[in-house]
C-alpha atoms as a PDB file:
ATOM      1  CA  UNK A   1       0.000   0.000   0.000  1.00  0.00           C
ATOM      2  CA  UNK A   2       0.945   3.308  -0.891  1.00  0.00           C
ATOM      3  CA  UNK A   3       0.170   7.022  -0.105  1.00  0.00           C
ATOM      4  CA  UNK A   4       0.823   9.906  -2.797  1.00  0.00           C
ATOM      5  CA  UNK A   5       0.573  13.775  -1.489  1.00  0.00           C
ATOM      6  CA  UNK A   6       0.213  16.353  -4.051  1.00  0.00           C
ATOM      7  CA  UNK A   7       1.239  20.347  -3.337  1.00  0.00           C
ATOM      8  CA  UNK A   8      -0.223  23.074  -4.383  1.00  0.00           C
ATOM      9  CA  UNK A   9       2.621  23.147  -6.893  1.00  0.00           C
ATOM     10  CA  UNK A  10       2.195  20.390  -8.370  1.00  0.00           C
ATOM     11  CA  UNK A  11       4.767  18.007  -6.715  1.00  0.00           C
ATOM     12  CA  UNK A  12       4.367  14.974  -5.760  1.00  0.00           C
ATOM     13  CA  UNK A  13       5.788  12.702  -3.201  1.00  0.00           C
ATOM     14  CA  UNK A  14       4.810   9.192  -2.375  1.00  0.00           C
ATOM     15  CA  UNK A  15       5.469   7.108   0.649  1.00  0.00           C
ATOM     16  CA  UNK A  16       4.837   3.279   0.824  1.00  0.00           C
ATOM     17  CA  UNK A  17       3.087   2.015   4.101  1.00  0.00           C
ATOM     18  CA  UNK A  18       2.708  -1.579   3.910  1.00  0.00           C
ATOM     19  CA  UNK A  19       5.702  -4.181   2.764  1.00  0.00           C
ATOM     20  CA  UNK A  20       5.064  -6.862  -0.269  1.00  0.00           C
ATOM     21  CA  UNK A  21       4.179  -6.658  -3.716  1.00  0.00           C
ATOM     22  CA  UNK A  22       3.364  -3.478  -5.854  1.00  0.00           C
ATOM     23  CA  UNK A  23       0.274  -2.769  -7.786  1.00  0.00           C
ATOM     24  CA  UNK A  24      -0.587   0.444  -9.063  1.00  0.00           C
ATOM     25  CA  UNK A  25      -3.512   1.229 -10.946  1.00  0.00           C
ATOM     26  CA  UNK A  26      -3.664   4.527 -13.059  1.00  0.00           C
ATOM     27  CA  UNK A  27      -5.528   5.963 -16.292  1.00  0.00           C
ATOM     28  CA  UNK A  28      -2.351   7.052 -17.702  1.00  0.00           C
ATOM     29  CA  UNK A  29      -3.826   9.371 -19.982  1.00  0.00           C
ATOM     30  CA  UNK A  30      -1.445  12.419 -18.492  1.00  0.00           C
ATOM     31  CA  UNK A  31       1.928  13.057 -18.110  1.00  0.00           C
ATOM     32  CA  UNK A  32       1.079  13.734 -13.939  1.00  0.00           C
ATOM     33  CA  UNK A  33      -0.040  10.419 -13.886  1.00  0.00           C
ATOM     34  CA  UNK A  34       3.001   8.735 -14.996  1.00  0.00           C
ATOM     35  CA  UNK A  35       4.759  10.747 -12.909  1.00  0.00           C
ATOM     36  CA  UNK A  36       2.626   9.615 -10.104  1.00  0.00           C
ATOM     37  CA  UNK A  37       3.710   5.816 -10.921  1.00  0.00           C
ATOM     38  CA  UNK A  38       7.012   7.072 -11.370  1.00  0.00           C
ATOM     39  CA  UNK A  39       7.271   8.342  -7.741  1.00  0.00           C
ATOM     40  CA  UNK A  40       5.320   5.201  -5.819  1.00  0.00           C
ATOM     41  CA  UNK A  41       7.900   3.333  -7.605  1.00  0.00           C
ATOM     42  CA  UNK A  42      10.650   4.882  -6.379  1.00  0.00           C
ATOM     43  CA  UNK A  43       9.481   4.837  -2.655  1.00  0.00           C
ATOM     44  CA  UNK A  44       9.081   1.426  -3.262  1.00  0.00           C
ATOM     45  CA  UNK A  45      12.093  -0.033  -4.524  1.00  0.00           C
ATOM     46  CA  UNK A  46      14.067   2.298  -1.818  1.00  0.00           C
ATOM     47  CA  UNK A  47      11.506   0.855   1.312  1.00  0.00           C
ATOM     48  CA  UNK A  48      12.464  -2.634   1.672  1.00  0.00           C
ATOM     49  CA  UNK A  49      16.002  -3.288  -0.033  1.00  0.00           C
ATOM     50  CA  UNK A  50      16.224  -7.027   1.307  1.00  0.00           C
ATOM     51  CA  UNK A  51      13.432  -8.465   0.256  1.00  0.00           C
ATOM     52  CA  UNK A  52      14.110  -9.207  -3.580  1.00  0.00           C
ATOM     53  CA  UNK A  53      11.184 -11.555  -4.292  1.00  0.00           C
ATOM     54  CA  UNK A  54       8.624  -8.446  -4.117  1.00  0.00           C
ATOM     55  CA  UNK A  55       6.621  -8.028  -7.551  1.00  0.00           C
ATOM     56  CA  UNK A  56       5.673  -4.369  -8.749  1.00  0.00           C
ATOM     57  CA  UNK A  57       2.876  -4.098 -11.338  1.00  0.00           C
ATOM     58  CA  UNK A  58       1.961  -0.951 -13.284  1.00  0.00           C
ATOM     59  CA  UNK A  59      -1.952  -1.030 -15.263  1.00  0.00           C
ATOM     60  CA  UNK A  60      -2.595   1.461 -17.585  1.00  0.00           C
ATOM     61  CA  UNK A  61      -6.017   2.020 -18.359  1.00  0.00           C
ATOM     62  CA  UNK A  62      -5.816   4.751 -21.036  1.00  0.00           C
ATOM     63  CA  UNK A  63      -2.566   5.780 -22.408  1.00  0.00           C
ATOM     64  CA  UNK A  64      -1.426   8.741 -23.185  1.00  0.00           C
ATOM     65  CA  UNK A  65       0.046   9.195 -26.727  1.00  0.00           C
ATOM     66  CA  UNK A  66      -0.604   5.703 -27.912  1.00  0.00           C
ATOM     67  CA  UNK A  67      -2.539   6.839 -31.153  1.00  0.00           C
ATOM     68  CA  UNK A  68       0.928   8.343 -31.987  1.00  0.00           C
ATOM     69  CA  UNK A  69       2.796   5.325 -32.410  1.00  0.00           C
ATOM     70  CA  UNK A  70       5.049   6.211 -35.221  1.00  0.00           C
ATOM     71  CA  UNK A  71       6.931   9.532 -36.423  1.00  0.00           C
ATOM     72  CA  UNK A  72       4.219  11.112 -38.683  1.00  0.00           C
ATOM     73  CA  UNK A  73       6.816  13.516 -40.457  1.00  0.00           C
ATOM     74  CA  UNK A  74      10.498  14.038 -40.205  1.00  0.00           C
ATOM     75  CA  UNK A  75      11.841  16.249 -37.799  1.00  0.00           C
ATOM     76  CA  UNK A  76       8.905  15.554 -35.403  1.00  0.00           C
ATOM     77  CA  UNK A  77       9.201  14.268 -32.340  1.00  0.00           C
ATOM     78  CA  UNK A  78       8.318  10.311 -32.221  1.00  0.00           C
ATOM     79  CA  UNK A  79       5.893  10.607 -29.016  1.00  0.00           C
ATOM     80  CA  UNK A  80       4.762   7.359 -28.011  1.00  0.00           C
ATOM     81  CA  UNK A  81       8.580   6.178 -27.491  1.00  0.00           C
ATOM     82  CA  UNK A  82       9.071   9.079 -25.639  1.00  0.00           C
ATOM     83  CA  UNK A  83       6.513   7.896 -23.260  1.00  0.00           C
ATOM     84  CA  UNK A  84       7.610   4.531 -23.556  1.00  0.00           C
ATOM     85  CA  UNK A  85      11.198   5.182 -22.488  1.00  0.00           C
ATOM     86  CA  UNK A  86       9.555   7.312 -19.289  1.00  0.00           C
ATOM     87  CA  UNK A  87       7.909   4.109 -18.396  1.00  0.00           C
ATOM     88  CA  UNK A  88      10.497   1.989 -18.856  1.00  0.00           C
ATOM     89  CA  UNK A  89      12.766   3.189 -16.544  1.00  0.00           C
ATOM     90  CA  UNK A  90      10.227   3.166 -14.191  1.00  0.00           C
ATOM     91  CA  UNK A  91      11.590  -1.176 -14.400  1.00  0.00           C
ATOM     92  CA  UNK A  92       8.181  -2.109 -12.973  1.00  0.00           C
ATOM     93  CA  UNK A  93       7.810  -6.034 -13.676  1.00  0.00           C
ATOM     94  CA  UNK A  94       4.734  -5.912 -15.526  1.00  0.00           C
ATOM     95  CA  UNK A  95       3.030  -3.484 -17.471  1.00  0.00           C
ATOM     96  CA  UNK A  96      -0.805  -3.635 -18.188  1.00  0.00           C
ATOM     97  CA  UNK A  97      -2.561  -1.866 -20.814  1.00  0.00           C
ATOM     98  CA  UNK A  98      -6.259  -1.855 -21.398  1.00  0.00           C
ATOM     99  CA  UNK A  99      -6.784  -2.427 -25.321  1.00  0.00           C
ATOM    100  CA  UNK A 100      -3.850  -0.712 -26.452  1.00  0.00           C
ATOM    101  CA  UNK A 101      -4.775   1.286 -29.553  1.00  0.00           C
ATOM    102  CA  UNK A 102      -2.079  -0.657 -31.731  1.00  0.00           C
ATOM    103  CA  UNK A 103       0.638  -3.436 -31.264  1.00  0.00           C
ATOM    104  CA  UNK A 104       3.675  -0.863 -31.041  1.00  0.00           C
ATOM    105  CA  UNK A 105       2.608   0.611 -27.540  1.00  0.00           C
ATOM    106  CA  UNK A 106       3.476  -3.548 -26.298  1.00  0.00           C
ATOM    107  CA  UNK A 107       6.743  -3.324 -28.525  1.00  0.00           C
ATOM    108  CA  UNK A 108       8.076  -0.232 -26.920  1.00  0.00           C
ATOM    109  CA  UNK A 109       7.072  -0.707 -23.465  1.00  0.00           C
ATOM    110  CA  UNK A 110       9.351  -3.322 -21.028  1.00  0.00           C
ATOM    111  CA  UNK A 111       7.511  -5.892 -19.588  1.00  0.00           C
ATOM    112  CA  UNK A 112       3.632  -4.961 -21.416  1.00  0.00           C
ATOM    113  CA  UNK A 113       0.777  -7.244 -21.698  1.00  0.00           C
ATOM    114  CA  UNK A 114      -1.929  -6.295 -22.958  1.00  0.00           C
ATOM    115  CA  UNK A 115      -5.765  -6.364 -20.455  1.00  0.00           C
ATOM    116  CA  UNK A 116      -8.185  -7.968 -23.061  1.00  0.00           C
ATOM    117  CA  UNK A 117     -11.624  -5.888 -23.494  1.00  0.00           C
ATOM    118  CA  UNK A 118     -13.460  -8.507 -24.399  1.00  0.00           C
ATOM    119  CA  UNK A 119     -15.669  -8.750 -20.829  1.00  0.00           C
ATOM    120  CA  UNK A 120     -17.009  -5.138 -21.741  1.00  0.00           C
ATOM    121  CA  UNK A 121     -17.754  -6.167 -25.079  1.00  0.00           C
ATOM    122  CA  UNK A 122     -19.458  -8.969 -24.227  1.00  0.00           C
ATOM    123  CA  UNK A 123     -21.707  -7.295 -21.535  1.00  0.00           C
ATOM    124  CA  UNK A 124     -22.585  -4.756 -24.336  1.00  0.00           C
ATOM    125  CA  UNK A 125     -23.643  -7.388 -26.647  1.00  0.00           C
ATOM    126  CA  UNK A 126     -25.476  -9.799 -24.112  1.00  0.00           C
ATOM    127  CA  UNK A 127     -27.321  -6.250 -22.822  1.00  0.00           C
ATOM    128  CA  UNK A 128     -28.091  -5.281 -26.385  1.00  0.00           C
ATOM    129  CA  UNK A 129     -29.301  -8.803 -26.950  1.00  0.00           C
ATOM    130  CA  UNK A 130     -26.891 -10.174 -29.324  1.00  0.00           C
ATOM    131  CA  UNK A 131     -26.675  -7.853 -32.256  1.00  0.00           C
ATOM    132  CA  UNK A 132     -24.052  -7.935 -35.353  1.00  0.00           C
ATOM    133  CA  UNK A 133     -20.934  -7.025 -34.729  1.00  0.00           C
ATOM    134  CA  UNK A 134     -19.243  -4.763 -37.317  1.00  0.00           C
ATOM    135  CA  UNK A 135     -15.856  -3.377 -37.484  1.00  0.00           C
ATOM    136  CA  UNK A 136     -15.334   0.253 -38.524  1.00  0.00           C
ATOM    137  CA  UNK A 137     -12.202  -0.148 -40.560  1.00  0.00           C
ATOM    138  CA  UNK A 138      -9.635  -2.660 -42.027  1.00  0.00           C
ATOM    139  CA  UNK A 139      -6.812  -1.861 -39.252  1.00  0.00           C
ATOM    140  CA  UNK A 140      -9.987  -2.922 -36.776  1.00  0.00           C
ATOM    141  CA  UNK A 141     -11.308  -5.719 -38.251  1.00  0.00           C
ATOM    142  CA  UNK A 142      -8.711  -8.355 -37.046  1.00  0.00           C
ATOM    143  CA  UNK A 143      -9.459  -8.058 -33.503  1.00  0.00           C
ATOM    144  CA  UNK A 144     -13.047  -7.305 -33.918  1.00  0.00           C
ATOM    145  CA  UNK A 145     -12.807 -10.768 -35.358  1.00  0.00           C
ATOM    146  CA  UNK A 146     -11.380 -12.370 -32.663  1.00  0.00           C
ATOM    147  CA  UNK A 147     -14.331 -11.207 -30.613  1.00  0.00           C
ATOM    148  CA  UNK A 148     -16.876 -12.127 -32.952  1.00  0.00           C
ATOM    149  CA  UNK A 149     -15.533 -15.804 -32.835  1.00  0.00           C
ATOM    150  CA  UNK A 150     -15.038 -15.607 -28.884  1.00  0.00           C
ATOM    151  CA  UNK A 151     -19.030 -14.570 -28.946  1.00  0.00           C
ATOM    152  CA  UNK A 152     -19.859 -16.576 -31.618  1.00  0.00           C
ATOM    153  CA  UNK A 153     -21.126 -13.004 -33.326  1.00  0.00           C
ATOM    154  CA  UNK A 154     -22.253 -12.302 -36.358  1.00  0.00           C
ATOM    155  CA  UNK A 155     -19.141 -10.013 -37.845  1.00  0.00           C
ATOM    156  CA  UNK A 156     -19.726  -7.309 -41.045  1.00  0.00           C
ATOM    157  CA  UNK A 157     -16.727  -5.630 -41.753  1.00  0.00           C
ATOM    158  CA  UNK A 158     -16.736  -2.017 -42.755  1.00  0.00           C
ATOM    159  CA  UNK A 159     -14.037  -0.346 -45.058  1.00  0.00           C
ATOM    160  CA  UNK A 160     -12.894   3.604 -44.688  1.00  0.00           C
ATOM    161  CA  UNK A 161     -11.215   5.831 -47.064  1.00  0.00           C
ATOM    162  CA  UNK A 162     -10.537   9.005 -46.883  1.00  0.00           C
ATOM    163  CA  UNK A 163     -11.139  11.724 -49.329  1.00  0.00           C
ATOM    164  CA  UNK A 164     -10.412  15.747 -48.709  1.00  0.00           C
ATOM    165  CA  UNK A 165     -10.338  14.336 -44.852  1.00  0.00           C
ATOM    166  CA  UNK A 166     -13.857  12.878 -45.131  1.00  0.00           C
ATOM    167  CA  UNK A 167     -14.400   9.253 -44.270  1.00  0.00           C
ATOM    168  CA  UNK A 168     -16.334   7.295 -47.058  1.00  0.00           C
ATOM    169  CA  UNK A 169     -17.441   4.341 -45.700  1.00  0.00           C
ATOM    170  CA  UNK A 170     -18.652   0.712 -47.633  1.00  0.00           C
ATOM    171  CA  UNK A 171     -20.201  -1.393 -45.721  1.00  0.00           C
ATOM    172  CA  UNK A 172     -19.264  -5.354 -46.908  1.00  0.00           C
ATOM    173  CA  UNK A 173     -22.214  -7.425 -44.930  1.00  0.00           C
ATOM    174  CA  UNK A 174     -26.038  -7.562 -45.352  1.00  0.00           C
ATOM    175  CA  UNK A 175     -27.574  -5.297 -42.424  1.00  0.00           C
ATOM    176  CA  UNK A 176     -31.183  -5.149 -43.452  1.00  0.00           C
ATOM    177  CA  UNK A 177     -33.520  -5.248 -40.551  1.00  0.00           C
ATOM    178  CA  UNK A 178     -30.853  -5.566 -37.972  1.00  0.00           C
ATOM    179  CA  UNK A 179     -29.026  -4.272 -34.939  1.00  0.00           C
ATOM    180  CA  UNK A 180     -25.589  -3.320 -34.808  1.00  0.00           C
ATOM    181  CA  UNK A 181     -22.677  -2.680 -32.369  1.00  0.00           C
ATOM    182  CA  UNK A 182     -20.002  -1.103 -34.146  1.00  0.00           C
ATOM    183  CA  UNK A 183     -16.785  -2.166 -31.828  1.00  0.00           C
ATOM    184  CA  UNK A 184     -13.574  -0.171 -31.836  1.00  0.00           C
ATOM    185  CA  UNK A 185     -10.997   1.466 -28.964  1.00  0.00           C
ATOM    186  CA  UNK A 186     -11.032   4.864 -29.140  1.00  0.00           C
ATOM    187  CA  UNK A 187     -13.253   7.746 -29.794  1.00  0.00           C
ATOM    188  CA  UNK A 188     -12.751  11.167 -29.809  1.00  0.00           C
ATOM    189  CA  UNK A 189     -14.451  13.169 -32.425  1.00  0.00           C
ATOM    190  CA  UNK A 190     -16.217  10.497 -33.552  1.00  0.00           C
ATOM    191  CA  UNK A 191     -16.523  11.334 -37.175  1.00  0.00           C
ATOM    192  CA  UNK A 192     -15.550   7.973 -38.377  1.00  0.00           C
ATOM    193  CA  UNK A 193     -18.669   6.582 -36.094  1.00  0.00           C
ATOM    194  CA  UNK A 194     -21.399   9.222 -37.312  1.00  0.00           C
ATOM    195  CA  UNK A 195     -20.493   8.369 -41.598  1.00  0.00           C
ATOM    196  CA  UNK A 196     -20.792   4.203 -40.692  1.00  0.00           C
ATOM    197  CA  UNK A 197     -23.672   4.409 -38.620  1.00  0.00           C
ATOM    198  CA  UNK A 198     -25.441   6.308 -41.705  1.00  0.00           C
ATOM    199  CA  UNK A 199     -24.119   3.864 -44.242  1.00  0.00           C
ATOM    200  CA  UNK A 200     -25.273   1.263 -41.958  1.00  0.00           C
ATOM    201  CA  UNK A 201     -28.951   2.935 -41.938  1.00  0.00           C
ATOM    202  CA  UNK A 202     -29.038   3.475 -45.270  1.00  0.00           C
ATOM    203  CA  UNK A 203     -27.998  -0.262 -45.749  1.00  0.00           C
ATOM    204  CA  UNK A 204     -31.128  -0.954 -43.795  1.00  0.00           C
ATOM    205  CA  UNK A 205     -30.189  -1.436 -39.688  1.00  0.00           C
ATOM    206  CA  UNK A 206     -33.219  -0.849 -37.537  1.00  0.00           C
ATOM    207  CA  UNK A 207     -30.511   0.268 -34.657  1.00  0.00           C
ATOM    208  CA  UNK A 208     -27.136   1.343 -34.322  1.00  0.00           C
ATOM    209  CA  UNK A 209     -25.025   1.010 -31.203  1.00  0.00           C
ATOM    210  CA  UNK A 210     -21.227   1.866 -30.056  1.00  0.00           C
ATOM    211  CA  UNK A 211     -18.567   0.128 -28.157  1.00  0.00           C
ATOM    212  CA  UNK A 212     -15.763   1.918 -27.481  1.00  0.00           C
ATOM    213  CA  UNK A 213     -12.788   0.989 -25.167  1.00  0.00           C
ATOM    214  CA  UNK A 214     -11.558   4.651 -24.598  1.00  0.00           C
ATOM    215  CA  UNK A 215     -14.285   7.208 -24.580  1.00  0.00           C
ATOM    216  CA  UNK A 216     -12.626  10.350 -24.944  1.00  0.00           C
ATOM    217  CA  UNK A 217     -15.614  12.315 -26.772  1.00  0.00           C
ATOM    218  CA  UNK A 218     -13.262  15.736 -26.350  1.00  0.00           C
ATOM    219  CA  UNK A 219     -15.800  17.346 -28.207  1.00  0.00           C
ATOM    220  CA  UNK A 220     -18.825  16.221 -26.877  1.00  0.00           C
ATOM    221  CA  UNK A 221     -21.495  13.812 -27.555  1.00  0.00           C
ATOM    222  CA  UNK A 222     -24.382  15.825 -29.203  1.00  0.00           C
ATOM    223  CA  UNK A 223     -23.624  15.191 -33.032  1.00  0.00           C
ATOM    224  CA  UNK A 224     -22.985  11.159 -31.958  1.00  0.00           C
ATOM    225  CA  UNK A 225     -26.138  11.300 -30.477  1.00  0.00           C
ATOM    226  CA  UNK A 226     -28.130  11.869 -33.470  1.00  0.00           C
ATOM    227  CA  UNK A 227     -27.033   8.689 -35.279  1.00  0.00           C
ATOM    228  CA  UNK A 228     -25.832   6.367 -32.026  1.00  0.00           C
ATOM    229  CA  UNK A 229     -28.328   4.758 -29.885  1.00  0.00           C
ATOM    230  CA  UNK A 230     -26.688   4.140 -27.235  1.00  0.00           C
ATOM    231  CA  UNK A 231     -22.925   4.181 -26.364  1.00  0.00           C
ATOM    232  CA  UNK A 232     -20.883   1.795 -24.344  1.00  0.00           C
ATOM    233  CA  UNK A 233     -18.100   2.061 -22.846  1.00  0.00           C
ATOM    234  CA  UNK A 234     -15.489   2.116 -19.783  1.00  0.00           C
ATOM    235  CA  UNK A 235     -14.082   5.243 -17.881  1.00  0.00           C
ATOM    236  CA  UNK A 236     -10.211   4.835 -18.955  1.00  0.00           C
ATOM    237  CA  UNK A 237     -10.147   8.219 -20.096  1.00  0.00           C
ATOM    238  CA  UNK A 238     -12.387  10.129 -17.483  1.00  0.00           C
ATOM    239  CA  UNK A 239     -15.532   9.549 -15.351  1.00  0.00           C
ATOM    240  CA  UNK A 240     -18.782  10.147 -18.109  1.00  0.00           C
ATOM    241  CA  UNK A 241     -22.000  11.477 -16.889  1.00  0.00           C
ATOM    242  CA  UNK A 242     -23.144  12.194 -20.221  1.00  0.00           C
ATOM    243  CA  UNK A 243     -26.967  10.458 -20.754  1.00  0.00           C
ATOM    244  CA  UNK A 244     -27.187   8.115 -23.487  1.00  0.00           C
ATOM    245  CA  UNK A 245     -24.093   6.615 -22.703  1.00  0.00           C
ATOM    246  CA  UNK A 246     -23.780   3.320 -20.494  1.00  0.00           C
ATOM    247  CA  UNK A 247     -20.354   2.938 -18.806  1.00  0.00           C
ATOM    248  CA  UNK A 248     -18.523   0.000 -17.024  1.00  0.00           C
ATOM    249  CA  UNK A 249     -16.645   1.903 -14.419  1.00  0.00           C
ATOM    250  CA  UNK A 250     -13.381   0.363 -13.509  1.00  0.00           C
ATOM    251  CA  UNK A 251     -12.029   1.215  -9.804  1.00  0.00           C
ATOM    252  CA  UNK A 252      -9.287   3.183  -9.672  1.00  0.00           C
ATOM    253  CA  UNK A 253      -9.250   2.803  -5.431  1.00  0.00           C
END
């Protein structure tokens, strides 16, 4: 166990008060928070320095940076290993990540595994009583499809391009007179969402739904709500009061 004290400037110290293993449990989605990890894992390794068999574990819920897993143009700053490299000298012994937004955040980070969303999913579907499954965009559809196999789901893919910055969207299933959960990590703007679930009710779906890992909705729901049902999701990012929106809340202690 662990206690954290934050100033008024912004500091913060930690201070372990119980021996034995580590577990801290953080969104992640701000540089203070990794700090935060950062210090509690300090205190720790510097509070009981003969007893080596103690195990320190780190779970991310929401990390920061992770959609910016590659150096979009030279001379830019690459700023998911930055974060990485923060993290990794942290030297917890485990790192978990809830549904990390692409394969590179486990390659960078020491010690990652990634914290499988498929329990949220599956209480979305079993709550929505078992609709189809589809999968926003190619880089989506492989997991998507693991899901749909673990749920024995019906799957349609969807296919994005993107033309003057506008998603066109194709929808490659038969929809007519059905219910769909559209399953994908993040959202933010949600633009991609709003252009499928039109194609999808143009293609015929009585209802459309959303699952989404990451809810980060930065600029708000009301568009989303127009062409969503409902949406599901957890609170990685931030606690969501919004209505029409049904959230697993994880416990962050």
């Amino acid at each position: 166990m662990y206690e954290v004290t934050t100033f008024k400037d912004g500091q913060v110290a930690s201070k372990i008060t119980e021996p034995g293993d580590l577990h801290v449990k953080i969104r992640g989605n701000t540089y203070a928070d990794l700090f935060k990890a950062a210090s509690i894992k300090e205190a720790w390794d510097h509070a009981d320095l003969e007893n080596k068999n103690r195990i320190a574990i780190l779970e991310i819920t929401c990390l920061i940076g992770q959609r910016s897993d590659r150096r979009f143009n030279e001379k830019e700053s690459f700023d998911l290993k930055v974060i990485a490299d923060f993290i990794n000298n942290m030297n917890y012994d485990q790192v978990k990540i809830l549904h990390p937004h692409s394969s590179v955040v486990l390659a960078l980070i020491n010690n990652a595994v990634q914290k499988d969303h498929l329990p949220f999913v599956k209480k979305a579907y079993e709550e929505l009583n078992k609709p189809v499954l589809v999968s926003p965009d190619a880089g989506a559809y492989k997991d998507t499809h693991r899901i749909a196999e673990a749920l024995n789901a019906k799957l349609v893919p969807a296919n994005k391009v993107r033309v003057e910055g506008k998603p066109i969207i194709s929808i490659q299933g038969e929809v007519q007179g059905l219910e769909c959960l559209i399953v994908d990590d993040i959202a933010d703007g949600g633009r991609t969402f709003i252009e499928l679930a039109k194609a999808l009710r143009q293609q015929g779906a009585s209802k459309v739904f959303l699952y989404v890992t990451h809810s980060l909705f930065n600029y708000g729901l009301k568009e989303i709500n127009q062409h969503i049902d409902a949406v599901y999701c957890t609170n990685s990012y931030r606690e969501i009061k919004e209505s029409n929106v049904a959230v697993m809340n994880l416990n962050f202690g």
